[in-house]
N, C-alpha and C. Protein backbone atom coordinates (compact mmCIF):
# COMPACT_ATOMS: atom_id res chain seq x y z
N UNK A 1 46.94 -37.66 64.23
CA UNK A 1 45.92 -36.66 64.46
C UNK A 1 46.58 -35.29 64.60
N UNK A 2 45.78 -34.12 64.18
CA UNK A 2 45.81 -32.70 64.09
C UNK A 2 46.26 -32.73 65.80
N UNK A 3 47.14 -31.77 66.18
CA UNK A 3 47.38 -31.13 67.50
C UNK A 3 46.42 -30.02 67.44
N UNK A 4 45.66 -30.27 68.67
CA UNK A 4 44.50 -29.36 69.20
C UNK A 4 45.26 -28.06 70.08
N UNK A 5 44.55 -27.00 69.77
CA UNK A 5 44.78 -25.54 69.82
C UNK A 5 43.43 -25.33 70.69
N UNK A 6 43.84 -24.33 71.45
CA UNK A 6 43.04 -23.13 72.30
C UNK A 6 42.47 -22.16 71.58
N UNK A 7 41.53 -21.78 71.11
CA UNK A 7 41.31 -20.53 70.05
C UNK A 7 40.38 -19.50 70.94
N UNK A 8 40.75 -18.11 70.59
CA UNK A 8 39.28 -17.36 70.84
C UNK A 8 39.24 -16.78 69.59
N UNK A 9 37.61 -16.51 69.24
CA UNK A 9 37.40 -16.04 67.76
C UNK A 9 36.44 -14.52 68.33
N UNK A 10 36.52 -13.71 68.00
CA UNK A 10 36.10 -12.37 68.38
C UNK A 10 35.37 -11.56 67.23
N UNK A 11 34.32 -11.69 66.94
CA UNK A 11 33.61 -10.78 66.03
C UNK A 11 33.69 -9.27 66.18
N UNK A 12 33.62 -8.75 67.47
CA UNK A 12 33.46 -7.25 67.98
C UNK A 12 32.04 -6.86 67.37
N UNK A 13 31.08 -7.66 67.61
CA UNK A 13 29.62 -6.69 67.00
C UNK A 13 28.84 -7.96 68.12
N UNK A 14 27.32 -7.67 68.38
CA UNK A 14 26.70 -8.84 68.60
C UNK A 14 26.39 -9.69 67.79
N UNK A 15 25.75 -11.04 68.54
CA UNK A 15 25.52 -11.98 67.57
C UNK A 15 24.33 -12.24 66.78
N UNK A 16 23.75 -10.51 66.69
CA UNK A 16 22.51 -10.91 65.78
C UNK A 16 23.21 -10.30 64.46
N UNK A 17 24.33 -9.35 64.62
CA UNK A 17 25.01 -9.19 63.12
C UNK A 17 25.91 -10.34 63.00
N UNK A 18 26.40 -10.86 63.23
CA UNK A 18 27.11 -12.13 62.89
C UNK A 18 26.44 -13.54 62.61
N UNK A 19 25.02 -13.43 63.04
CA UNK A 19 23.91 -13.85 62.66
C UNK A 19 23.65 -13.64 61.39
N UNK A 20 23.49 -12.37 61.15
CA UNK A 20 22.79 -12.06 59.31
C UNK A 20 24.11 -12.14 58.25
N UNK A 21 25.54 -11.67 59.18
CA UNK A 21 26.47 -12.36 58.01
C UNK A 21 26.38 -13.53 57.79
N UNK A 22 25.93 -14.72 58.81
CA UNK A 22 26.24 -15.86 58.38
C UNK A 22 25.16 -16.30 57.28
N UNK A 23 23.99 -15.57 57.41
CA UNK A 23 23.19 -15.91 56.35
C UNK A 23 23.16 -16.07 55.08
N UNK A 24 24.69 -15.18 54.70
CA UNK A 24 25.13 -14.84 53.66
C UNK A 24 26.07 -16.21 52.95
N UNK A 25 26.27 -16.84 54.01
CA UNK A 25 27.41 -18.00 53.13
C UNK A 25 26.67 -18.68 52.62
N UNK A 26 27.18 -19.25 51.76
CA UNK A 26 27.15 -20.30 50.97
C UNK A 26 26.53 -21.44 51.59
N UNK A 27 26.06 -22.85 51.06
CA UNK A 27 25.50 -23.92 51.26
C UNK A 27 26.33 -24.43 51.68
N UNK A 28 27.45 -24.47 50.88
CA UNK A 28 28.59 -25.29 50.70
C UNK A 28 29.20 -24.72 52.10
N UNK A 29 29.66 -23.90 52.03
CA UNK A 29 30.54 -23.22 53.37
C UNK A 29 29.87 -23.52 54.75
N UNK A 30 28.40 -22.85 54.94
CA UNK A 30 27.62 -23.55 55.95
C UNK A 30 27.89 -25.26 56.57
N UNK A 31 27.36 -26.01 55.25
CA UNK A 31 28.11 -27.36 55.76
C UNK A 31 29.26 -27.53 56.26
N UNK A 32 29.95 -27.07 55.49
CA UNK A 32 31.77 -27.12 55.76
C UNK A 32 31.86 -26.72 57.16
N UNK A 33 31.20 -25.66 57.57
CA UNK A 33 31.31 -25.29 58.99
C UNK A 33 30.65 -26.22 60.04
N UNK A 34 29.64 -26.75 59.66
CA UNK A 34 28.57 -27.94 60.44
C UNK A 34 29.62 -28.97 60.61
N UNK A 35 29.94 -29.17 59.36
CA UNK A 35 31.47 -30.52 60.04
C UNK A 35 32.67 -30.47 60.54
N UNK A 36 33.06 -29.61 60.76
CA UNK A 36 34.01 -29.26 61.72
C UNK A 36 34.18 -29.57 63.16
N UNK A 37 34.77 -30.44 63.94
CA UNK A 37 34.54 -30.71 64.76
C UNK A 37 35.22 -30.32 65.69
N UNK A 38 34.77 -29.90 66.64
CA UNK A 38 35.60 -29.05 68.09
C UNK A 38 35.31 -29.91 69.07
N UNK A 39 36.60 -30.37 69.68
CA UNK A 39 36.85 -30.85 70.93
C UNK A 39 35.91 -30.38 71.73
N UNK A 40 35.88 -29.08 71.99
CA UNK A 40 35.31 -28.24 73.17
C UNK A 40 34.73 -26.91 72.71
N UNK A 41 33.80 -26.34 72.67
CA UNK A 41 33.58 -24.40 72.47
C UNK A 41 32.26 -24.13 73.45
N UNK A 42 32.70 -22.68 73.10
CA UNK A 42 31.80 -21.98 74.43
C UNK A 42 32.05 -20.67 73.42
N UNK A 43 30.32 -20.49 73.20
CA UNK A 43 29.91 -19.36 72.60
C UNK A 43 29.22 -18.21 73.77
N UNK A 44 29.94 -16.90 73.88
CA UNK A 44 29.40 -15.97 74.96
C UNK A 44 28.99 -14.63 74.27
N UNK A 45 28.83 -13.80 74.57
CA UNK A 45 29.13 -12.59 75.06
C UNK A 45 29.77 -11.84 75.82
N UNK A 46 30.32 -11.05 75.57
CA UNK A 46 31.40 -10.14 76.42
C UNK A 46 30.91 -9.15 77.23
N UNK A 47 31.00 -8.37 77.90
CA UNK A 47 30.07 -7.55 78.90
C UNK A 47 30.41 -6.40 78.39
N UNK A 48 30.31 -6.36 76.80
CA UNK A 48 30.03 -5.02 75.82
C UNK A 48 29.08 -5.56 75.04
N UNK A 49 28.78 -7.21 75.38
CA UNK A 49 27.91 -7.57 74.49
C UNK A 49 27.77 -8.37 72.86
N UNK A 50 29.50 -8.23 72.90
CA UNK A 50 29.89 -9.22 71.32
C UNK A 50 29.90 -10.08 71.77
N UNK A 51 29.72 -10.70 70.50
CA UNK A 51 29.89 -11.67 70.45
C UNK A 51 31.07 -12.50 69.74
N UNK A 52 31.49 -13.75 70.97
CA UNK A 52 33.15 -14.61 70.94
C UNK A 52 32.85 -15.94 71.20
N UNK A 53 33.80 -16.80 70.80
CA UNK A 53 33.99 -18.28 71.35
C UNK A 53 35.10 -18.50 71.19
N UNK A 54 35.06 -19.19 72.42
CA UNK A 54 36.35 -20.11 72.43
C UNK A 54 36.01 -21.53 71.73
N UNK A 55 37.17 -22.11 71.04
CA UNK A 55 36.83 -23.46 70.46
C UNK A 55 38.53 -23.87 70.72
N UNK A 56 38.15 -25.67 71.11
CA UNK A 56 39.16 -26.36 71.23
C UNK A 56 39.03 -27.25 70.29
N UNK A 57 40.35 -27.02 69.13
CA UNK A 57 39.97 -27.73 67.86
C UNK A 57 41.81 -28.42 67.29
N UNK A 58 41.40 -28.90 66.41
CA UNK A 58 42.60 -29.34 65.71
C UNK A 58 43.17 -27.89 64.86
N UNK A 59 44.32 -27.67 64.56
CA UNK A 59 45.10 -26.89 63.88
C UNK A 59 44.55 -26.17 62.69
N UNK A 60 44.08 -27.47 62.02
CA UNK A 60 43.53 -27.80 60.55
C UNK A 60 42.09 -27.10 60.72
N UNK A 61 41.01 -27.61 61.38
CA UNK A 61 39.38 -26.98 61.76
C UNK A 61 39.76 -26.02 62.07
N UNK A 62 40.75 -25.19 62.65
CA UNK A 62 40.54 -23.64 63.02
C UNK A 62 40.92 -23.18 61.66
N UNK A 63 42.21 -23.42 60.75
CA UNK A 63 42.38 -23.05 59.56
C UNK A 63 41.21 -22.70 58.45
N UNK A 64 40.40 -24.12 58.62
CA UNK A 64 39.46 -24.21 57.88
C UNK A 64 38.42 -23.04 58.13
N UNK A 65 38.09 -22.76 59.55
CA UNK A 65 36.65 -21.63 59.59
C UNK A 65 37.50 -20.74 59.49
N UNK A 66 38.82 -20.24 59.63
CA UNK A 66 39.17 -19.02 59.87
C UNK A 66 39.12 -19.01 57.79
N UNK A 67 39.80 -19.59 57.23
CA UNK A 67 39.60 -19.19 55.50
C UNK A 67 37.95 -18.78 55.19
N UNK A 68 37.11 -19.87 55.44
CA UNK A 68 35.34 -19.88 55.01
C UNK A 68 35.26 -18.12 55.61
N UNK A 69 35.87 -17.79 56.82
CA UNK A 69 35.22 -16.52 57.33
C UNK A 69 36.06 -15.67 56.75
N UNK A 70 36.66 -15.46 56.24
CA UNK A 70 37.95 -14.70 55.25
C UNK A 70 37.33 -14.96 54.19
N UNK A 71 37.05 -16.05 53.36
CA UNK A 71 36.36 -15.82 51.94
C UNK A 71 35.10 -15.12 51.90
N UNK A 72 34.72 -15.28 52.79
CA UNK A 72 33.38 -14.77 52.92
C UNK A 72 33.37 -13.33 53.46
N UNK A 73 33.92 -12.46 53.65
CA UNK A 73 34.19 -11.59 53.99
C UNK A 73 33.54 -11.37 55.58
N UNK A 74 33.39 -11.97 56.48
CA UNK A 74 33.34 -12.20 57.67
C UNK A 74 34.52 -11.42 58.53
N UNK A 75 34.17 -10.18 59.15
CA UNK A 75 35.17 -9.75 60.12
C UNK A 75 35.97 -10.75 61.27
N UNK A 76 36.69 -10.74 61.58
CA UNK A 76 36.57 -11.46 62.96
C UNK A 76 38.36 -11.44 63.66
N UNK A 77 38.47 -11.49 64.55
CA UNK A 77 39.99 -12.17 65.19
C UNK A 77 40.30 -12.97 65.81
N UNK A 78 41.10 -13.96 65.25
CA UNK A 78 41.61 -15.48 65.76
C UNK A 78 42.82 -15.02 66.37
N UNK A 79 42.60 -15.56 68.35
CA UNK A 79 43.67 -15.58 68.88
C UNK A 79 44.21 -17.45 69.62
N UNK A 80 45.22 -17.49 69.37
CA UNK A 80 45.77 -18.60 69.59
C UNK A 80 45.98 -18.38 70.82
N UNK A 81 45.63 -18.82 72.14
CA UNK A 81 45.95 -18.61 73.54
C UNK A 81 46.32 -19.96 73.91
N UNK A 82 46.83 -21.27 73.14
CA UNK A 82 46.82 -22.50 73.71
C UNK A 82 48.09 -22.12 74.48
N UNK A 83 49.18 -21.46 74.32
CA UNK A 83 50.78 -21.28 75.01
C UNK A 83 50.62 -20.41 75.94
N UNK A 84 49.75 -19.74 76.59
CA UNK A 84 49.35 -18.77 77.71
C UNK A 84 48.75 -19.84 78.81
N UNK A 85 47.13 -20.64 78.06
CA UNK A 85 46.81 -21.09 79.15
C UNK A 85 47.85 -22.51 79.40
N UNK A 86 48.29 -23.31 78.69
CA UNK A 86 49.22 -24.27 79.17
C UNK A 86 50.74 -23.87 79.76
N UNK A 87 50.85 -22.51 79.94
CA UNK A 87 52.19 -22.24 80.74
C UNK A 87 51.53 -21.77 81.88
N UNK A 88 50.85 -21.41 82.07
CA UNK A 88 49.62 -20.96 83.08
C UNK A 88 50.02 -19.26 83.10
N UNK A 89 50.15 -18.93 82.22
CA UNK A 89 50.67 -17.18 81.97
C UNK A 89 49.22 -16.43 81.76
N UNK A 90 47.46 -17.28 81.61
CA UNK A 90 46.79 -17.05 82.19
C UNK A 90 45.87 -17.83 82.36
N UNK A 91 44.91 -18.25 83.26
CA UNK A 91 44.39 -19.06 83.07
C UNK A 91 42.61 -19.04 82.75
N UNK A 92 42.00 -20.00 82.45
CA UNK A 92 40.92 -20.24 81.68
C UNK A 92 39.57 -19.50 82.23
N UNK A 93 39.54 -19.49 84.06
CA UNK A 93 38.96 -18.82 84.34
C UNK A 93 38.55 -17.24 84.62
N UNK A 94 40.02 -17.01 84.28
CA UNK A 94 40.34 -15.33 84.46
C UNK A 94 39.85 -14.99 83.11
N UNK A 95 40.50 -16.03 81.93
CA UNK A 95 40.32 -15.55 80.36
C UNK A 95 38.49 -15.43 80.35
N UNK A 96 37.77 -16.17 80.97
CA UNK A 96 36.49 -16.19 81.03
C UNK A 96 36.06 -14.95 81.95
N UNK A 97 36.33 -14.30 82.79
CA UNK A 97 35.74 -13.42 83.73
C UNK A 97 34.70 -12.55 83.06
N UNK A 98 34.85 -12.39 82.14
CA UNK A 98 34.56 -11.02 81.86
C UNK A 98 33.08 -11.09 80.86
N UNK A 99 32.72 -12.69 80.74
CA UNK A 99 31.53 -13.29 79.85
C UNK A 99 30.50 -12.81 80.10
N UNK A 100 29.54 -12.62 79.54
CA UNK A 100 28.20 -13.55 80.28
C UNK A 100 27.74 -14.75 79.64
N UNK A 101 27.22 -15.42 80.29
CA UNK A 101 26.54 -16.81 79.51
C UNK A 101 25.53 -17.07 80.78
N UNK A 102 24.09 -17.80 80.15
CA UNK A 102 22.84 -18.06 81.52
C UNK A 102 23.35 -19.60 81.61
N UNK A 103 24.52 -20.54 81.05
CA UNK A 103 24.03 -22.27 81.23
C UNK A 103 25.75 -22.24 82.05
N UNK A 104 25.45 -22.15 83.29
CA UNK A 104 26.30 -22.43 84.37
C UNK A 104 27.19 -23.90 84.43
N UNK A 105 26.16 -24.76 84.13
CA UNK A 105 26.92 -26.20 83.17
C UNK A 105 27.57 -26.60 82.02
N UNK A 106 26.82 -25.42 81.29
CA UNK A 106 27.62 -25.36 79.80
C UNK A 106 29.50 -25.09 80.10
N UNK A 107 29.20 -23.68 80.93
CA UNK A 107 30.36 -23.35 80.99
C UNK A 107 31.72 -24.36 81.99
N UNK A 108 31.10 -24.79 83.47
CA UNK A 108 31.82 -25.73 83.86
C UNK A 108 32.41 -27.03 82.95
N UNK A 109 31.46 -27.69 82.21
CA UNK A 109 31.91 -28.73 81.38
C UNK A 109 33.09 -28.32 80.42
N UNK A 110 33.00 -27.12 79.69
CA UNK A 110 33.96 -26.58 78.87
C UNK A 110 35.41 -26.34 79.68
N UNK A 111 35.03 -25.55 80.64
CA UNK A 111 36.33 -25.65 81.64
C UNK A 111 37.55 -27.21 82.02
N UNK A 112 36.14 -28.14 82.39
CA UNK A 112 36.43 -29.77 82.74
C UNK A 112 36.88 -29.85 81.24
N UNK A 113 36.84 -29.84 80.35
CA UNK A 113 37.58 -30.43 78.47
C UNK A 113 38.87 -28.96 78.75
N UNK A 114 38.62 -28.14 78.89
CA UNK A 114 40.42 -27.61 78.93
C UNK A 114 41.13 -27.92 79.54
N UNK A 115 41.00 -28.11 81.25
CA UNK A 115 41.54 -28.76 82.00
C UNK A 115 41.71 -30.21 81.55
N UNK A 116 41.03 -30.97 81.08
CA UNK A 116 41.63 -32.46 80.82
C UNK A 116 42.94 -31.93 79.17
N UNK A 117 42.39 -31.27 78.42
CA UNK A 117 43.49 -30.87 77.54
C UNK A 117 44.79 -30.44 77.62
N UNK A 118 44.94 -29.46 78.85
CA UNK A 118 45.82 -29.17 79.85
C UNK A 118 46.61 -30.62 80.11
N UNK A 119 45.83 -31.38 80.91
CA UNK A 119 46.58 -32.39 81.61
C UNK A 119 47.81 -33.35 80.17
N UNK A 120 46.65 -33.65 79.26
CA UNK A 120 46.66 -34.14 78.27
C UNK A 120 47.98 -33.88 77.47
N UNK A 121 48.26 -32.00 77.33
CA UNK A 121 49.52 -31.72 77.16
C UNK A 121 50.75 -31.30 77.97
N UNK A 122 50.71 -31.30 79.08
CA UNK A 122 51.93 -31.22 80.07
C UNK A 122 52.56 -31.85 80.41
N UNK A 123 53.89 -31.96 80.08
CA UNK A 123 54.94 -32.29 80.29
C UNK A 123 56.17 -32.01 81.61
N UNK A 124 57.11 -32.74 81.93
CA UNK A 124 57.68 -31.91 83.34
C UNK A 124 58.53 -31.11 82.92
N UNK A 125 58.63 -30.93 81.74
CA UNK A 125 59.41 -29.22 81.25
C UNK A 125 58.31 -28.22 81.57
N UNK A 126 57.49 -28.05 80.95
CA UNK A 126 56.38 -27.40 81.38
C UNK A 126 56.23 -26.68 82.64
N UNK A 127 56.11 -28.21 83.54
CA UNK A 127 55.30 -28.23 84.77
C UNK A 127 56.49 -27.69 85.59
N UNK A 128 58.10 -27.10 84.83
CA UNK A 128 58.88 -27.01 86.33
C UNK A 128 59.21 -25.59 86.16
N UNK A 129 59.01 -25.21 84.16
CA UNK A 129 58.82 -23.95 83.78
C UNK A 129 57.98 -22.97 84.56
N UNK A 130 57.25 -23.79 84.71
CA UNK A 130 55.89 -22.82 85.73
C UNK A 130 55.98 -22.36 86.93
N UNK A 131 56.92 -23.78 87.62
CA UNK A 131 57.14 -23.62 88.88
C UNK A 131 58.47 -22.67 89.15
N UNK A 132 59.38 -22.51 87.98
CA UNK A 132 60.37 -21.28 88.02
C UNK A 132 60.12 -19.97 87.90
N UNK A 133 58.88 -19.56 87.31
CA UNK A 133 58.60 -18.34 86.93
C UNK A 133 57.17 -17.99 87.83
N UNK A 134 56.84 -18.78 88.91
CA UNK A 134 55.28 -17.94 89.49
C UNK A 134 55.34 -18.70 90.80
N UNK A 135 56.78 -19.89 91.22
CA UNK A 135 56.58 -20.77 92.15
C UNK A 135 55.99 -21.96 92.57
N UNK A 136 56.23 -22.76 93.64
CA UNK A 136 55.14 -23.84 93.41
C UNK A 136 54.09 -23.37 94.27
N UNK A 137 53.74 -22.76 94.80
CA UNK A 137 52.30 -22.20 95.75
C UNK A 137 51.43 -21.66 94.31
N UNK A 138 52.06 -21.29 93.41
CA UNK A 138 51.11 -21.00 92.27
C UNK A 138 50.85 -22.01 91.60
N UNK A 139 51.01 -23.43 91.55
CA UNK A 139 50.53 -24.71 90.51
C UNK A 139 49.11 -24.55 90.68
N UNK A 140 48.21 -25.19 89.35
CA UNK A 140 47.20 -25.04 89.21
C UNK A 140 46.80 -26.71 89.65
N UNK A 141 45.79 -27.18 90.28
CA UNK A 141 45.38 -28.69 90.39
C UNK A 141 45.57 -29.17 89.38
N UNK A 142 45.97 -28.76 88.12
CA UNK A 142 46.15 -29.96 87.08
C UNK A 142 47.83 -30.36 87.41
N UNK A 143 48.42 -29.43 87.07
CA UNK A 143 49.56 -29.67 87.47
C UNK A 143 50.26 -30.33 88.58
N UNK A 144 49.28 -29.92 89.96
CA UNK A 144 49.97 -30.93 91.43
C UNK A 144 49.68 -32.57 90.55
N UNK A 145 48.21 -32.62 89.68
CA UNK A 145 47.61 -33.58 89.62
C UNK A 145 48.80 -34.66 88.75
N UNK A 146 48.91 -33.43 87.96
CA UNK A 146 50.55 -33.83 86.64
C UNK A 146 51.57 -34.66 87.64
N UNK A 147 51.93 -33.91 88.61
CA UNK A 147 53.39 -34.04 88.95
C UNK A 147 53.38 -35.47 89.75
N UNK A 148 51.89 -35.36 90.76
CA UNK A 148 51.52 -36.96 91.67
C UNK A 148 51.62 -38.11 90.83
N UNK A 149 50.83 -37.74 89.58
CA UNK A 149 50.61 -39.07 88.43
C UNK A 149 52.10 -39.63 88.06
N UNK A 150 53.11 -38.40 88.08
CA UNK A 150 54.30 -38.66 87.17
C UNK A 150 55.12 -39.12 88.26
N UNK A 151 54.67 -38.63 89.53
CA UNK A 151 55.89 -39.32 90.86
C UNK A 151 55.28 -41.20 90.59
N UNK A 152 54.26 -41.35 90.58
CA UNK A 152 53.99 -42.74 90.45
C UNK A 152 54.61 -43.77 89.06
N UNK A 153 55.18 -43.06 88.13
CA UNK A 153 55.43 -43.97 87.49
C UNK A 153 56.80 -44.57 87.34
């Protein structure tokens, strides 16, 4: 399987123009985008009002929408943040501060799938990297959670 990535995708307009671009694709491309499957995403607004998502996807599915939105002449910017939030250089809720979204569950559940992704990829290189550069009073609960699981085995 594809190694899953952290993405944020950033239009910089709202999402009623990113709305009428999408109207513009293709049948074909539309589908192509319908099957794509993301681990995890969270579509917001920014408190200027664009519209962004984060999507937790395979390597390959981010490749794929980032070309369809490139052929299509679709503005947008793909940032790879999976090596920020898994060193904890920032983390998921700070990267979120600044949203709005009204489904308070939407957003916790998305949090609960990074955090299990998190767990999913940490390693005790990682986990001691972290603890050299911010301390251990700075571990995040996944990580104490990392290190308890890994004292047990």
């Amino acid at each position: 399987m594809n190694k899953l990535t952290l993405n944020i995708i950033e239009y910089h307009r709202d999402i009623n123009q990113v709305s009428w671009e999408y109207q513009y694709l293709s049948e074909i491309d539309r589908i192509a985008i319908a099957n794509l499957v993301f681990e995890a995403s969270l579509d917001y607004e920014d408190k200027h009002g664009n519209y962004s998502m984060i999507i937790l996807a395979s390597e390959q599915h981010v490749e794929k929408f980032r070309n369809i939105l490139e052929s299509n002449y679709v503005q947008h910017f793909i940032k790879d943040v999976s090596s920020e939030i898994l060193y904890n250089k920032q983390t998921i809720k700070k990267l979120l501060s600044n949203i709005r979204i009204d489904n308070e569950d939407l957003l916790q559940k998305f949090i609960e799938k990074v955090e299990n992704w998190i767990y999913s990829n940490l390693d005790l290189d990682i986990v001691l990297d972290i603890i050299n550069e911010t301390g251990i009073e700075n571990l995040r609960k996944v990580d104490k959670k990392f290190l308890e699981d890994y004292g047990k085995v």
